[in-house]
N, C-alpha and C. Protein backbone atom coordinates (compact mmCIF):
# COMPACT_ATOMS: atom_id res chain seq x y z
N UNK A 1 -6.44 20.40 -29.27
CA UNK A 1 -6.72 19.78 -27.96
C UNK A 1 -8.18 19.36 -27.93
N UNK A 2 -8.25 18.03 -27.49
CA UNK A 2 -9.85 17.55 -27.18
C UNK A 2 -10.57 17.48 -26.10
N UNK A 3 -10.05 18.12 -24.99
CA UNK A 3 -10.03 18.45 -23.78
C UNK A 3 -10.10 17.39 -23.09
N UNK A 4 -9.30 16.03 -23.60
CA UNK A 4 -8.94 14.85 -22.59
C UNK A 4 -7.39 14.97 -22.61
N UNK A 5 -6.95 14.58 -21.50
CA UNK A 5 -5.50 14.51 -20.91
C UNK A 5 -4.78 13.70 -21.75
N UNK A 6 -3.44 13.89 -22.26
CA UNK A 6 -2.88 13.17 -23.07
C UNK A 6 -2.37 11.72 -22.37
N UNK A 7 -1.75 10.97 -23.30
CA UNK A 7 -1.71 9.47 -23.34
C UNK A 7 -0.62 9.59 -21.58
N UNK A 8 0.40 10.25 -21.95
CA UNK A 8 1.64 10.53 -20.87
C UNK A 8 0.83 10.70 -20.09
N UNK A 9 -0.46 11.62 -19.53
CA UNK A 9 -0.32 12.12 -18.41
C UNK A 9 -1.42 11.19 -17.78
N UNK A 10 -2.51 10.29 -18.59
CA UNK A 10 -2.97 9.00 -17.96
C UNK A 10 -2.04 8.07 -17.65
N UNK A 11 -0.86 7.56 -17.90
CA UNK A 11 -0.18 6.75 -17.84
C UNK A 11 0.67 7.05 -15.94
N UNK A 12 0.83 8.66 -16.11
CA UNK A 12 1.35 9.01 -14.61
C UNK A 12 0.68 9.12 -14.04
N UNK A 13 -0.93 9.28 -14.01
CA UNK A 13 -1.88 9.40 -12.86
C UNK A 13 -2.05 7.90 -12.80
N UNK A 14 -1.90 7.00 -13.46
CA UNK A 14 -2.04 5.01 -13.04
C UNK A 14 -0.66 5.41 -12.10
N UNK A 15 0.79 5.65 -12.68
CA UNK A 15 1.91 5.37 -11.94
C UNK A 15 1.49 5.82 -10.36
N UNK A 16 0.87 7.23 -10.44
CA UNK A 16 0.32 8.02 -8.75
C UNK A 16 -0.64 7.16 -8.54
N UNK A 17 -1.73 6.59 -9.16
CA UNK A 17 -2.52 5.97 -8.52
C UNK A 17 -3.36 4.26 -8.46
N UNK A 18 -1.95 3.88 -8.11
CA UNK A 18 -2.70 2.72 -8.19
C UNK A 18 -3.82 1.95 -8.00
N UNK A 19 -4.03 0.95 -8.47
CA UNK A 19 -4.88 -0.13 -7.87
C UNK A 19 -4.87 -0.26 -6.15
N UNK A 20 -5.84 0.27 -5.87
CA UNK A 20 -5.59 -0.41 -3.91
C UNK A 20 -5.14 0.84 -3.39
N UNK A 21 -4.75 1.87 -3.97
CA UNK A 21 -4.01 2.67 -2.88
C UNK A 21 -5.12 3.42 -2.55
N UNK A 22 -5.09 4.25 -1.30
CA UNK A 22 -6.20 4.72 -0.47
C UNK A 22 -5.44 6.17 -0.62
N UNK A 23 -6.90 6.95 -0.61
CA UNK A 23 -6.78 8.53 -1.47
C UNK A 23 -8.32 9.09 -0.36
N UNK A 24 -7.41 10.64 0.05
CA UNK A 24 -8.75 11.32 0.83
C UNK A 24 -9.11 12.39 -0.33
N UNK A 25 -10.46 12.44 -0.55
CA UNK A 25 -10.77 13.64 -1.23
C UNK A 25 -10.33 15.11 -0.64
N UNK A 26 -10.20 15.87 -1.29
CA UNK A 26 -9.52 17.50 -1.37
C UNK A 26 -10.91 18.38 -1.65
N UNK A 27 -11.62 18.56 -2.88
CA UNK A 27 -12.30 19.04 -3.28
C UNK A 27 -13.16 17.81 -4.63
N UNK A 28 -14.00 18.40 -4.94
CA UNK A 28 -14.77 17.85 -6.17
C UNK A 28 -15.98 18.84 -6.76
N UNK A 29 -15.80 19.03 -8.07
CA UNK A 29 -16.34 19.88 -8.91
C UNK A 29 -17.76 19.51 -8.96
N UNK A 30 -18.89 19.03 -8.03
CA UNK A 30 -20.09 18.18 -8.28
C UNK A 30 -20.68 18.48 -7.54
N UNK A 31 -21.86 19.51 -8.03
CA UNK A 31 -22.54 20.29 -6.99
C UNK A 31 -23.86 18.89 -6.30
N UNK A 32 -24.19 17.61 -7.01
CA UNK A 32 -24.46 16.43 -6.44
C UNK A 32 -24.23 15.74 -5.61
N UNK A 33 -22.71 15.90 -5.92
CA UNK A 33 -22.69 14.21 -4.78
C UNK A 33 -22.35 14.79 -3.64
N UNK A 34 -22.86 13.73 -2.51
CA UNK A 34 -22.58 14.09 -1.19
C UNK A 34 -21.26 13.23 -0.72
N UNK A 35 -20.22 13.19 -1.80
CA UNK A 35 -19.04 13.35 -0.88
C UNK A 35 -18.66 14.95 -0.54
N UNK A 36 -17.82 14.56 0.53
CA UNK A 36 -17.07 15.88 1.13
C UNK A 36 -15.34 15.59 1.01
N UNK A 37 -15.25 16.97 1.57
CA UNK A 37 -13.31 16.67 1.20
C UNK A 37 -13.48 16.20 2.87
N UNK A 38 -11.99 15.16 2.83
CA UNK A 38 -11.55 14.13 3.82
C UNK A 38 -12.32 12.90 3.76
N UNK A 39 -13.16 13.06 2.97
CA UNK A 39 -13.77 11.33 2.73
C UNK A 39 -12.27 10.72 1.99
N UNK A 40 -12.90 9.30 2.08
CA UNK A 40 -11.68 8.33 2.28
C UNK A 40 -12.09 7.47 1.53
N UNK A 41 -11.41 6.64 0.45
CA UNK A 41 -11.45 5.53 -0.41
C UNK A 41 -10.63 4.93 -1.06
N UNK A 42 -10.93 3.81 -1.80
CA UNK A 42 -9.76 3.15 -2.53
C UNK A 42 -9.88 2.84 -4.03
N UNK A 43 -8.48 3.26 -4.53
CA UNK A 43 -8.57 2.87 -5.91
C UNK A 43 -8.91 2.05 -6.90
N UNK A 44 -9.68 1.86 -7.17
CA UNK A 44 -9.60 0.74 -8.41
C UNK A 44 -9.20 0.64 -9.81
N UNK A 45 -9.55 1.97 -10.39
CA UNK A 45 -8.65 2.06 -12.04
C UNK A 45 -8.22 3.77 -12.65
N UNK A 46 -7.87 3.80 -13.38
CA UNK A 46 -7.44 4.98 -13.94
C UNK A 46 -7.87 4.77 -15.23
N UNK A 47 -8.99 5.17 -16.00
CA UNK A 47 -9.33 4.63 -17.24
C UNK A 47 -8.76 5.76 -18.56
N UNK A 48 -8.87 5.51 -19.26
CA UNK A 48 -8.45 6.09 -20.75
C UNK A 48 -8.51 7.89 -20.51
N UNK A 49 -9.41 8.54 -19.87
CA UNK A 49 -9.32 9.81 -20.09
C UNK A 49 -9.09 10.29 -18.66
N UNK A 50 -8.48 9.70 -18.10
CA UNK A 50 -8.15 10.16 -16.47
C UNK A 50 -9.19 10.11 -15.56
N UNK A 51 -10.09 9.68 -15.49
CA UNK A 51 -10.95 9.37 -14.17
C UNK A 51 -10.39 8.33 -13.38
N UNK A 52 -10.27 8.52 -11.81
CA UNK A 52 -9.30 7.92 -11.20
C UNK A 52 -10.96 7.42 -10.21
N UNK A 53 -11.05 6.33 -10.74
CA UNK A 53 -12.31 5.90 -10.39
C UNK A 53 -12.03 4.94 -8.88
N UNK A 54 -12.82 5.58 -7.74
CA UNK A 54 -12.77 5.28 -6.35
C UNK A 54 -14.00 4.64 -5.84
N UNK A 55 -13.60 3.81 -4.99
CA UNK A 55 -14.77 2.66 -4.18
C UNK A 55 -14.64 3.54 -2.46
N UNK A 56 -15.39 4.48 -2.78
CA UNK A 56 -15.45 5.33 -1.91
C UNK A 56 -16.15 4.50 -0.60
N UNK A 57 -15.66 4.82 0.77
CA UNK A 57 -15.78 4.39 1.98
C UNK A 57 -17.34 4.42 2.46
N UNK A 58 -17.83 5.34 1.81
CA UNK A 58 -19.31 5.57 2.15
C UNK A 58 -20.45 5.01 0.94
N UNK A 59 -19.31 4.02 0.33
CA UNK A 59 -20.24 3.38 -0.71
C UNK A 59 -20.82 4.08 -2.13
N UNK A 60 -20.08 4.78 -1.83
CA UNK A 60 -20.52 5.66 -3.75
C UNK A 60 -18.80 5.43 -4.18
N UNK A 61 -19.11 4.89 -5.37
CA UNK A 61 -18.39 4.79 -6.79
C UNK A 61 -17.84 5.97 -7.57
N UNK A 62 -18.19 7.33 -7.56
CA UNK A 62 -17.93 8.21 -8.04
C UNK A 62 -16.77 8.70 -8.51
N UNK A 63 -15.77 8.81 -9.62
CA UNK A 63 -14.76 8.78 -9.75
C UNK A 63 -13.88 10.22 -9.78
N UNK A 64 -13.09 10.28 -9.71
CA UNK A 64 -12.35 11.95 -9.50
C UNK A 64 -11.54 12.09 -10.77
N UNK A 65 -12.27 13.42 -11.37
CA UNK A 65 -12.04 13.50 -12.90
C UNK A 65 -10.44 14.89 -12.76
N UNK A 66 -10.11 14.68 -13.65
CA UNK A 66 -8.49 14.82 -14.15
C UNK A 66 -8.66 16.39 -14.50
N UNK A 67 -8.19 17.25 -13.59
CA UNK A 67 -8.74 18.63 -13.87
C UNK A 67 -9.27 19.58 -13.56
N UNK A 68 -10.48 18.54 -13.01
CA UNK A 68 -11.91 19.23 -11.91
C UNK A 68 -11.61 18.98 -10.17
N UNK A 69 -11.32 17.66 -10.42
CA UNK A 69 -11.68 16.87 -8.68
C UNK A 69 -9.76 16.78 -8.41
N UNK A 70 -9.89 16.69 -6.87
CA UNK A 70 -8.74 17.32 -6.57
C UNK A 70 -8.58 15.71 -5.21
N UNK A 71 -7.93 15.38 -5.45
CA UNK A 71 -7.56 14.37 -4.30
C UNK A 71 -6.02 13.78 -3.85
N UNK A 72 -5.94 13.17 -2.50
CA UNK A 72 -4.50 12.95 -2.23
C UNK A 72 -4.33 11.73 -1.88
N UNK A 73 -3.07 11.21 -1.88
CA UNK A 73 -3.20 9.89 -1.21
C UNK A 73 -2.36 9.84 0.33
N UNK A 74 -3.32 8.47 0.73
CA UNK A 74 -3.23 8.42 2.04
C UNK A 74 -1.27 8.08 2.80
C-alpha cells in the first residue's frame, strides 16, 4: 500500500462527487485553515489521489483529502 486510495475508490468518490455538486464540510484534519464544519461549497474535481477539491463559499480553494477531511453533500 502507498497510502493513496486505489483506482476504484477515486473513480466512486468522482461518481459521489461531482462536478457542481454542493458539499457542507463535517470536519477537516488542518489545524490552518479557517474553514469550519457547515461551511458550504462547490465541487470542481476529484483528482488522481482523492482530493475532492472545493471552491469553497468563503473563497478558499482548499480541497478535502480522502481519509482525513470528512464532508457531505448538500
Amino acid at each position: 500500500m502507498n497510502g493513496f486510495p486505489s483506482r476504484a475508490v477515486v473513480e466512486s468518490l468522482r461518481r459521489q462527487y461531482p462536478a457542481g455538486m454542493r458539499v457542507a464540510l463535517v470536519s477537516m484534519d488542518d489545524p490552518y485553515t479557517k474553514l469550519r464544519p457547515g461551511d458550504q461549497g462547490t465541487v470542481i474535481a476529484v483528482d488522481d489521489i482523492g482530493i475532492v477539491h472545493i471552491q469553497w463559499d468563503s473563497g478558499s480553494t482548499l480541497g478535502a483529502a480522502y481519509g482525513a477531511d470528512v464532508i457531505r453533500k448538500l
